[in-house]
C-alpha atoms as a PDB file:
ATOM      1  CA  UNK A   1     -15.965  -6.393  -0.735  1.00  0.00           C
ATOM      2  CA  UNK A   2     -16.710  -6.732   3.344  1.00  0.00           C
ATOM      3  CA  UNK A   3     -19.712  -8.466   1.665  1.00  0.00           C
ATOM      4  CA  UNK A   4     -18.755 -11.164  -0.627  1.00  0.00           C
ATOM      5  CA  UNK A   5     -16.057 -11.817   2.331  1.00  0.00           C
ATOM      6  CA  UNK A   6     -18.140 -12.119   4.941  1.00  0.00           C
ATOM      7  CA  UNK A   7     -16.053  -9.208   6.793  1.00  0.00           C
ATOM      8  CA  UNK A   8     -17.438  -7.289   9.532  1.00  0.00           C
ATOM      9  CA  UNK A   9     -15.065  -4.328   9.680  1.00  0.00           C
ATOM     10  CA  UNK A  10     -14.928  -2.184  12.448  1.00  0.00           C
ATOM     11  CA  UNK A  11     -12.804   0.957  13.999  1.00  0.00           C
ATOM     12  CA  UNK A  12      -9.848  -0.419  15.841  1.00  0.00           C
ATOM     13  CA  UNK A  13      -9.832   0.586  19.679  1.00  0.00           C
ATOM     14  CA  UNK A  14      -6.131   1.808  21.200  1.00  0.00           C
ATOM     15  CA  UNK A  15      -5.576  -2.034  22.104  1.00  0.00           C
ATOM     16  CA  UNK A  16      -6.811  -3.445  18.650  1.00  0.00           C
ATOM     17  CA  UNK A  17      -4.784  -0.852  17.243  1.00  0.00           C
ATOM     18  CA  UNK A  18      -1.144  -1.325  18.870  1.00  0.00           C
ATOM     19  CA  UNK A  19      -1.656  -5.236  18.657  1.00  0.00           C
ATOM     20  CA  UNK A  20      -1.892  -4.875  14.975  1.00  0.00           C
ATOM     21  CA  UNK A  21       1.180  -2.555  14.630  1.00  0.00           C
ATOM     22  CA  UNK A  22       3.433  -4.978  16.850  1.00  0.00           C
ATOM     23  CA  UNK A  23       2.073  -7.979  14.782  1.00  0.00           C
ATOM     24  CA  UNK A  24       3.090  -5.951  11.253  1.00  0.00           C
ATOM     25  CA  UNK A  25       6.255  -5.244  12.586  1.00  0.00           C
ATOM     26  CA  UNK A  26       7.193  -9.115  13.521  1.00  0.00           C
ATOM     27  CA  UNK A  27       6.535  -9.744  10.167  1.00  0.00           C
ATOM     28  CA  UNK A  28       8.367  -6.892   8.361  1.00  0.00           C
ATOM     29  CA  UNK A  29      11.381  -8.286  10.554  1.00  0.00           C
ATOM     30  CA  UNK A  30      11.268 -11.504   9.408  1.00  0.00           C
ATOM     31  CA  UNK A  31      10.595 -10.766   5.658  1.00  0.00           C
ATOM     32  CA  UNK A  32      13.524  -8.601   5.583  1.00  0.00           C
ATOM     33  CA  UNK A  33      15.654 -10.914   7.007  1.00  0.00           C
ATOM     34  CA  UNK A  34      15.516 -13.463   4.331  1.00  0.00           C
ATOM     35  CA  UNK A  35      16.276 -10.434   1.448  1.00  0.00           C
ATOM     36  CA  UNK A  36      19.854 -10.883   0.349  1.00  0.00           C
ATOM     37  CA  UNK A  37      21.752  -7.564   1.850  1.00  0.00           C
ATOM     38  CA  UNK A  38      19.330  -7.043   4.139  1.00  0.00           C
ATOM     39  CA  UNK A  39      20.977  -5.373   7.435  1.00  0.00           C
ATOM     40  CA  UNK A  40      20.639  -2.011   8.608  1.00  0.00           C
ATOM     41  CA  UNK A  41      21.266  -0.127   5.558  1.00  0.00           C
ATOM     42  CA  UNK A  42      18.356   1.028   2.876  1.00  0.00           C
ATOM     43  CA  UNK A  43      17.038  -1.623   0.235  1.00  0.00           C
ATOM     44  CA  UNK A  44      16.420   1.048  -1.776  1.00  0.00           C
ATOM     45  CA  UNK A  45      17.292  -0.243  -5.117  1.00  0.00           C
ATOM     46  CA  UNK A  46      15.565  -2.329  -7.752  1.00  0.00           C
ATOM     47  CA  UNK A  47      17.675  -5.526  -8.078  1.00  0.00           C
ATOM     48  CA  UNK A  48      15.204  -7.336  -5.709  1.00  0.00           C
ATOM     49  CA  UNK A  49      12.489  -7.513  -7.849  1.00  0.00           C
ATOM     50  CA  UNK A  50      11.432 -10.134 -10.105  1.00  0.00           C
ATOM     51  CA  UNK A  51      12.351 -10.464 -13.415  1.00  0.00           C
ATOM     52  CA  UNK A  52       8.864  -9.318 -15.139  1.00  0.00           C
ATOM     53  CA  UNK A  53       7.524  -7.226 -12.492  1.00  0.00           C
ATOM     54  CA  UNK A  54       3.955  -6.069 -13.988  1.00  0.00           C
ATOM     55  CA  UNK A  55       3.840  -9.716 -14.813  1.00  0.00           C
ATOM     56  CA  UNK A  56       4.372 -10.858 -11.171  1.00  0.00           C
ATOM     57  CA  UNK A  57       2.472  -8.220  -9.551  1.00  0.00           C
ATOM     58  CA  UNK A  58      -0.754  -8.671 -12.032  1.00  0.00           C
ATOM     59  CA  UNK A  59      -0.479 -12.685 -11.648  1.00  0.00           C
ATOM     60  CA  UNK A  60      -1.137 -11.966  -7.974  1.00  0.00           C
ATOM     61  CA  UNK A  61      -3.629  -9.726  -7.729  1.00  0.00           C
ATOM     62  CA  UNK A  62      -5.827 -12.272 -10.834  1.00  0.00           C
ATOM     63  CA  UNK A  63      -5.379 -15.492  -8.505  1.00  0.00           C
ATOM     64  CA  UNK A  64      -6.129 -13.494  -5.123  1.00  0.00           C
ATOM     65  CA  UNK A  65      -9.414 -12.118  -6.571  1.00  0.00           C
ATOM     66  CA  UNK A  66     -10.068 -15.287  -8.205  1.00  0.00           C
ATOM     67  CA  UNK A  67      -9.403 -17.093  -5.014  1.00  0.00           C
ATOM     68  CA  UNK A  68     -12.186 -15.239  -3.386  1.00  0.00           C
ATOM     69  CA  UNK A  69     -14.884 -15.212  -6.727  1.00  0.00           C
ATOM     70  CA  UNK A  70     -14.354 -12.355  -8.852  1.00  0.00           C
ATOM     71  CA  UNK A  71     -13.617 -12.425 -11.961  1.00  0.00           C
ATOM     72  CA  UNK A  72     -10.017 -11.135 -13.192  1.00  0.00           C
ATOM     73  CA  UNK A  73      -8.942 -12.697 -16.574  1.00  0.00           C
ATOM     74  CA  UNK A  74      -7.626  -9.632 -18.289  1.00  0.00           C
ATOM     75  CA  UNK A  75      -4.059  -8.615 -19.112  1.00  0.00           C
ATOM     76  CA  UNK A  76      -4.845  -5.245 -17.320  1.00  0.00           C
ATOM     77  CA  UNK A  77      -1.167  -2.909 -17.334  1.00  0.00           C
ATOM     78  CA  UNK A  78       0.913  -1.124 -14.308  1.00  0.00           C
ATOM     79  CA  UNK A  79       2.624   1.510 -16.494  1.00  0.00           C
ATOM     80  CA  UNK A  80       5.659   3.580 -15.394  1.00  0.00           C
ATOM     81  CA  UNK A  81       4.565   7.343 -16.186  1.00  0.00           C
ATOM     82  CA  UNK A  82       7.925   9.558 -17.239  1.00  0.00           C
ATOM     83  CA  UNK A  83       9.231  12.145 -16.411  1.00  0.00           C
ATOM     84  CA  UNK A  84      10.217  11.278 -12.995  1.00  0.00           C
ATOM     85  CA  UNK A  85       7.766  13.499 -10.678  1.00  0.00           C
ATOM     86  CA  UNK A  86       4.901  14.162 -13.330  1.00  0.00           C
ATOM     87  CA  UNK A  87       2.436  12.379 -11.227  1.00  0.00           C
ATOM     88  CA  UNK A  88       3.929  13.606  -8.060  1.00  0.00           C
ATOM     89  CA  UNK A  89       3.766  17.257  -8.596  1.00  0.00           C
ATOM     90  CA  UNK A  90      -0.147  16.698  -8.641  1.00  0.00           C
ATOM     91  CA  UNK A  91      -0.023  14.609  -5.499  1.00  0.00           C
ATOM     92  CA  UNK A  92      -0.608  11.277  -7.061  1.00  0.00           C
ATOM     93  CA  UNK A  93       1.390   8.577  -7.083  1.00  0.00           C
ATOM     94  CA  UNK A  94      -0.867   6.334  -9.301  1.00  0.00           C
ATOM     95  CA  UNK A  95      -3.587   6.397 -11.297  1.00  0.00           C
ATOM     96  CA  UNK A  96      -5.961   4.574 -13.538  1.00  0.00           C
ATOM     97  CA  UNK A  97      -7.518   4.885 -16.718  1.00  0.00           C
ATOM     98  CA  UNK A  98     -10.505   3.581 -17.119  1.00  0.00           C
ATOM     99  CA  UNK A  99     -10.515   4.559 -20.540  1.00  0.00           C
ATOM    100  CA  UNK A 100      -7.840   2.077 -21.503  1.00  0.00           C
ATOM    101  CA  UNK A 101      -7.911  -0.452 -18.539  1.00  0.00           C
ATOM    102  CA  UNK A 102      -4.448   1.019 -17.134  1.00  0.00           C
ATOM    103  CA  UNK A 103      -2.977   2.081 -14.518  1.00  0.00           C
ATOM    104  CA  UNK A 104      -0.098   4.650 -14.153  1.00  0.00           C
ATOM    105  CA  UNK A 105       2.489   4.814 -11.901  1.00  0.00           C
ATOM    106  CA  UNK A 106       4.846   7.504 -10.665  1.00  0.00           C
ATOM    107  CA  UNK A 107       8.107   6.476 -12.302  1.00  0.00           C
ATOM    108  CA  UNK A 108       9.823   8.362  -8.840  1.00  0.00           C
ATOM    109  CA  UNK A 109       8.003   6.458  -6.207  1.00  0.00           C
ATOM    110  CA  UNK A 110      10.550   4.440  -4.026  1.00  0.00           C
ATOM    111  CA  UNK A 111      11.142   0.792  -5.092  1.00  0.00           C
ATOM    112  CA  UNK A 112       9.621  -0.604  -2.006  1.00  0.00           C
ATOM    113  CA  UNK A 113       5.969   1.431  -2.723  1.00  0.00           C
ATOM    114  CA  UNK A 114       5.952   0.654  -6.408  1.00  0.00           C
ATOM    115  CA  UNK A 115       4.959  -3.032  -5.647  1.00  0.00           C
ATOM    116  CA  UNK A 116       1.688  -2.542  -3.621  1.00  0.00           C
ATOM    117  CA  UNK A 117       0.713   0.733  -5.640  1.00  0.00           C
ATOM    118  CA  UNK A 118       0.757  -1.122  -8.641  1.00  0.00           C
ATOM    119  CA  UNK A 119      -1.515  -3.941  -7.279  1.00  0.00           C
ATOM    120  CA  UNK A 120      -3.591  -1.043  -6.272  1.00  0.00           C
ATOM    121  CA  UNK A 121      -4.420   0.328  -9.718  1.00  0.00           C
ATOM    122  CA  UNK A 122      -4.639  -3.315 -11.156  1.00  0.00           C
ATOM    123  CA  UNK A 123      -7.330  -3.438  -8.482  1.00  0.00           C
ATOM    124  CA  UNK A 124      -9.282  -0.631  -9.773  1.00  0.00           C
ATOM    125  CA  UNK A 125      -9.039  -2.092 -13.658  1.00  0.00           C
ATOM    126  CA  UNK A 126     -10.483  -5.661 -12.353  1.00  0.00           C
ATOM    127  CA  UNK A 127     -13.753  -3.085 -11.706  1.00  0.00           C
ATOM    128  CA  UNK A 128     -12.999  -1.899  -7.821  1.00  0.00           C
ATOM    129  CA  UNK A 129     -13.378   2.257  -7.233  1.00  0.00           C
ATOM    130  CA  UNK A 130     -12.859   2.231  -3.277  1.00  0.00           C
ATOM    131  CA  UNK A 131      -9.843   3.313  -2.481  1.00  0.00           C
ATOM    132  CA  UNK A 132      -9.634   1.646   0.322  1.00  0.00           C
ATOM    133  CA  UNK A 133     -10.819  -1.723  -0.935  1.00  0.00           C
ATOM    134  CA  UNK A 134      -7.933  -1.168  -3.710  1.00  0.00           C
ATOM    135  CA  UNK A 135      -5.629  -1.191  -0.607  1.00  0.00           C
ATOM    136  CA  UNK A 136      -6.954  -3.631   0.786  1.00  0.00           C
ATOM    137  CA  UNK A 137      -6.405  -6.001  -2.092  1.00  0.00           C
ATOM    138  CA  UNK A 138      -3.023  -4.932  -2.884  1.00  0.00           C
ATOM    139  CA  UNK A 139      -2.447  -6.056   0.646  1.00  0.00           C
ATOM    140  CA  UNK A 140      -3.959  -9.634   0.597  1.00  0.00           C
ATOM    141  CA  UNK A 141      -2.570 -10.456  -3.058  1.00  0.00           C
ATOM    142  CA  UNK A 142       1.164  -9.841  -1.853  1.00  0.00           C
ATOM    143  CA  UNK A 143       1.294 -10.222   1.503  1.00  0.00           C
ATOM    144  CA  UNK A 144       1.432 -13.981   1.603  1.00  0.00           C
ATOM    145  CA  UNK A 145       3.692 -14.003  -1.906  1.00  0.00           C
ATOM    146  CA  UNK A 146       6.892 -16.698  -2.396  1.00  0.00           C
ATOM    147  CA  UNK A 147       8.805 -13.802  -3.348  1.00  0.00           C
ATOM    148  CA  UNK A 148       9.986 -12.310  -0.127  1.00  0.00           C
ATOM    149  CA  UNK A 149      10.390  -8.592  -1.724  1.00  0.00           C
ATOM    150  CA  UNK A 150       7.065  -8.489  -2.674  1.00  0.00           C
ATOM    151  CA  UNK A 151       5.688  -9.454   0.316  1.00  0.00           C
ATOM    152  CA  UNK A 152       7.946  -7.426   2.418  1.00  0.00           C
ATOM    153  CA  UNK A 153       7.104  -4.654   0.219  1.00  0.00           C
ATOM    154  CA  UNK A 154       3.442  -5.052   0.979  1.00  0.00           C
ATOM    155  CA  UNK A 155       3.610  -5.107   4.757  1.00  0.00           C
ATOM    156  CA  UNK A 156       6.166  -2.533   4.889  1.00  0.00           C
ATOM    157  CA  UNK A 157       3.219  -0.387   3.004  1.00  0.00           C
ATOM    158  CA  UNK A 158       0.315  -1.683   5.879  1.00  0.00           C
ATOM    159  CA  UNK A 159       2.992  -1.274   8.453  1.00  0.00           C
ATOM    160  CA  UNK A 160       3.283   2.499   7.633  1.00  0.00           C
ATOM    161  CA  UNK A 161      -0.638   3.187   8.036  1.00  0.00           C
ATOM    162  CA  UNK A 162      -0.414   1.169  11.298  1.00  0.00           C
ATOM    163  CA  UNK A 163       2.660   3.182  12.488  1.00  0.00           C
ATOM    164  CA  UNK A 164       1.201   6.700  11.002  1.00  0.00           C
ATOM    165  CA  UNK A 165      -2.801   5.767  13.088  1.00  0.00           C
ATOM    166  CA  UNK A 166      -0.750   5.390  16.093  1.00  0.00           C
ATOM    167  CA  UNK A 167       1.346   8.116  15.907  1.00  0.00           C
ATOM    168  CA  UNK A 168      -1.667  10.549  14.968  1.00  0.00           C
ATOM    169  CA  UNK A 169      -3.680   9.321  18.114  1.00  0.00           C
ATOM    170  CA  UNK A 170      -0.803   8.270  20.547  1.00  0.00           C
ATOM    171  CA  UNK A 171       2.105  10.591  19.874  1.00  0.00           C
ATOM    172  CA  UNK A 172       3.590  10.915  22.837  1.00  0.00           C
ATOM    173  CA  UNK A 173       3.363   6.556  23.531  1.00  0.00           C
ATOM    174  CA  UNK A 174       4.646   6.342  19.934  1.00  0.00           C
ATOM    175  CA  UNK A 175       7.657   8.824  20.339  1.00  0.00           C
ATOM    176  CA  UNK A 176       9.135   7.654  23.484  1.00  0.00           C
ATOM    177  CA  UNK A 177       7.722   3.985  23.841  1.00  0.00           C
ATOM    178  CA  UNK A 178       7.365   2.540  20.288  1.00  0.00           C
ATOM    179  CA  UNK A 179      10.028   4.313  18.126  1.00  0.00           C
ATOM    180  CA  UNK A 180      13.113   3.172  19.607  1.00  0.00           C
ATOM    181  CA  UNK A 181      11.688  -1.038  19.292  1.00  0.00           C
ATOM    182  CA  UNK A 182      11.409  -0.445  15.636  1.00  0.00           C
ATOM    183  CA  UNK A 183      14.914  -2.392  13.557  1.00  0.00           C
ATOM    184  CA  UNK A 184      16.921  -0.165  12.150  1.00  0.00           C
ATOM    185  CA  UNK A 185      16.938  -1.678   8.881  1.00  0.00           C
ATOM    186  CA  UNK A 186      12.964  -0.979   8.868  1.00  0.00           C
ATOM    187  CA  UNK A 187      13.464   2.676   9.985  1.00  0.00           C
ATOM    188  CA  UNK A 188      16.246   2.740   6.954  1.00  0.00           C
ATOM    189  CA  UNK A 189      13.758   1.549   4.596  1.00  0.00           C
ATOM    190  CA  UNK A 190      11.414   4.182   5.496  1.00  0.00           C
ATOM    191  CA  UNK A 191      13.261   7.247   5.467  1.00  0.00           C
ATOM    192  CA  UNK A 192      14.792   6.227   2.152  1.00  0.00           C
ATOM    193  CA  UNK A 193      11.066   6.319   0.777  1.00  0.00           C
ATOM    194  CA  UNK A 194      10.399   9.821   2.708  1.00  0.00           C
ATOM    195  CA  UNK A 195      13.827  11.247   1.258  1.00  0.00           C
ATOM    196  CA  UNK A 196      13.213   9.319  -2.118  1.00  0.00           C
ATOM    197  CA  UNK A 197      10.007  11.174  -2.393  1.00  0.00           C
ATOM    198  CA  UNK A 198      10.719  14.463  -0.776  1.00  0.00           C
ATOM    199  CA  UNK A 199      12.892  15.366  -3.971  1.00  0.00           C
ATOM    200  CA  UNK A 200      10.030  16.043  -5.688  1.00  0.00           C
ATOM    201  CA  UNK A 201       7.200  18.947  -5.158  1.00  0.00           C
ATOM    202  CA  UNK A 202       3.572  19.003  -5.622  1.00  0.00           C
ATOM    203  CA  UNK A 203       2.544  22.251  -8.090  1.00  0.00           C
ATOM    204  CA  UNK A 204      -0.066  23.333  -5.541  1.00  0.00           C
ATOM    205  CA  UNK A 205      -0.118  21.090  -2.307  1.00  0.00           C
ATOM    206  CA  UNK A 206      -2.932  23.650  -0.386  1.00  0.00           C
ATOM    207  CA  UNK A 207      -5.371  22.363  -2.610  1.00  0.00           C
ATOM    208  CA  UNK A 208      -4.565  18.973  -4.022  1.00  0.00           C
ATOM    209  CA  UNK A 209      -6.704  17.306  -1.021  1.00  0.00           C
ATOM    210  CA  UNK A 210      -9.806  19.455  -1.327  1.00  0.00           C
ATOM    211  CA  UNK A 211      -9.769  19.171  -4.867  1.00  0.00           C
ATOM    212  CA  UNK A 212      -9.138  15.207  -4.771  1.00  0.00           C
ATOM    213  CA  UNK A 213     -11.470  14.800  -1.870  1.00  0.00           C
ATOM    214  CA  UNK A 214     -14.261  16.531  -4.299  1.00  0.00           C
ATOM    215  CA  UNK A 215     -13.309  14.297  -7.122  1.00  0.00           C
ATOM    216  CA  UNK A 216     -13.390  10.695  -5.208  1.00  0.00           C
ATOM    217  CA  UNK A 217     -16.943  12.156  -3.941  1.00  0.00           C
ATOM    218  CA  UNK A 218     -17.719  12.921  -7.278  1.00  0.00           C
ATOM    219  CA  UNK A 219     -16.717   9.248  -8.213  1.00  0.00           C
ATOM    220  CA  UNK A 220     -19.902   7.592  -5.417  1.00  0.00           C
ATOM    221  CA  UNK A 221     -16.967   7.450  -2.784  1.00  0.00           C
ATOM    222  CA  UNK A 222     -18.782   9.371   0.135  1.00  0.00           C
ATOM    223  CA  UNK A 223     -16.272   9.524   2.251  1.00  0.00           C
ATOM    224  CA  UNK A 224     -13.687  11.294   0.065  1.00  0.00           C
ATOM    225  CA  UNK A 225     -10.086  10.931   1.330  1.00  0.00           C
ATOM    226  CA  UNK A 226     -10.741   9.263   4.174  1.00  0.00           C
ATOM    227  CA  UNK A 227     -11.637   6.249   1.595  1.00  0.00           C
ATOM    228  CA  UNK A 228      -8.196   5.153   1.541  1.00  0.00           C
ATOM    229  CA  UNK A 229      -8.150   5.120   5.672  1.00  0.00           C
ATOM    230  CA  UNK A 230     -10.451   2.026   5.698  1.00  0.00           C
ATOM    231  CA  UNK A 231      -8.331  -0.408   4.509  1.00  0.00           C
ATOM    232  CA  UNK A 232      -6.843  -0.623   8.381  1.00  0.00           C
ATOM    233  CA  UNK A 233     -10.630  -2.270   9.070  1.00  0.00           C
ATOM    234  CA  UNK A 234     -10.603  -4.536   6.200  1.00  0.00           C
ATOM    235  CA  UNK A 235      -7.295  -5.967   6.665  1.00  0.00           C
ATOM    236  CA  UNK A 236      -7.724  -6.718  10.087  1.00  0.00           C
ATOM    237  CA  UNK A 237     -11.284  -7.959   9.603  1.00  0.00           C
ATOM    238  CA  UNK A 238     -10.052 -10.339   7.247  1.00  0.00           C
ATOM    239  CA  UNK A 239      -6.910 -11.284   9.527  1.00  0.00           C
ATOM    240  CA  UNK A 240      -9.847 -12.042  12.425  1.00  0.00           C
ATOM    241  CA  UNK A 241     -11.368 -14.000   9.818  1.00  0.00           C
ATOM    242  CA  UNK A 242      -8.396 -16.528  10.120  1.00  0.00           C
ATOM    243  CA  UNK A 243      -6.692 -15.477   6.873  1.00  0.00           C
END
């Protein structure tokens, strides 16, 4: 992908890294602000979304990778997966089938992380295995959308791995410095999605990430679980690129 892009991705230094974070959270501000009921309570229902929403989602992730040269003509499917939980008790929220060219989804996951995991396993049917990359192109294909939700939804996902890299390597600046800048409404939106998710238990959480990390290695993906960290690099190589 950093190829046919002409991206030169790179680790973010503390500076890089902070910019980026305060940039994500100007924009999660100002895409919640145009969402009807948007104040400082939870948008944690569905009545935002559009009308088809696999139809929407997959229109936008075909014209984004067609934008850039790959080819993405099929009716590829986003699937809810019932009961709610089955793909969270095995520490999944997602996943795709190559089998049948579809991805399923966690019929539990949040409203607000539906939208850019189902762009991610659309991503992996139009032929892309990096996790990461998958990311990366859920990002790009809603980001920019008309439809406010969607792209709130979609930097309110980046925003979290901005906010969560910070926090891991800066706690302490983070805690006392950052935290308290963040809206409310933002902050409400996020611990809805914790608290939404946290009602439901993986079957054996000490090993899902040894066992998953063996599996994406398994896959070609060398870097395992740390896959899914690089889409920080892409996204902000393409941003530098003047997207």
């Amino acid at each position: 992908m950093a190829k046919q892009l002409s991206l030169q991705p790179e680790p973010l230094d503390s500076v890089q890294l902070w910019t980026a974070l305060q940039r994500e959270t100007r924009e999660v501000v100002r895409l919640r602000n145009q969402l009807a009921g948007a104040d400082t309570l939870p948008l944690s229902g569905r009545q935002l979304w559009p009308v088809s929403v696999e139809d929407t989602v997959r229109l936008a992730v075909q014209q984004w990778l067609e934008s850039q040269g790959f080819p993405a003509n099929s009716k590829v499917r986003g699937r809810m997966i019932k009961p709610d939980g089955l793909l969270f008790s095995f520490g999944a929220s997602g996943i795709y089938w190559p089998w049948v060219g579809e991805g399923n989804l966690e019929a539990g996951m949040h409203p607000l992380r539906v939208l850019p995991a189902m762009a991610h396993e659309m991503s992996h049917a139009y032929g892309f295995g990096d996790e990461g990359v998958c990311n990366f192109i859920a990002y790009a294909s809603l980001a920019h959308h008309n439809n406010p939700y969607l792209a709130y939804a979609a930097h309110l996902d980046y925003w979290g791995d901005l906010a969560r890299a910070c926090r891991r390597q800066y706690p302490d600046t983070f805690q006392s410095s950052y935290l308290p800048q963040i809206p409310a409404g933002v902050l409400a939106d996020e611990e809805d999605i914790r608290r939404q998710h946290a009602r439901f238990q993986e079957l054996a959480p000490a090993i899902r990430y040894q066992v998953y990390d063996s599996y994406l290695k398994a896959q070609g993906i060398a870097s395992g679980m740390l896959n899914y960290n690089e889409v920080i690099m892409l996204v902000e190589a393409w941003i530098r690129s003047g997207h």
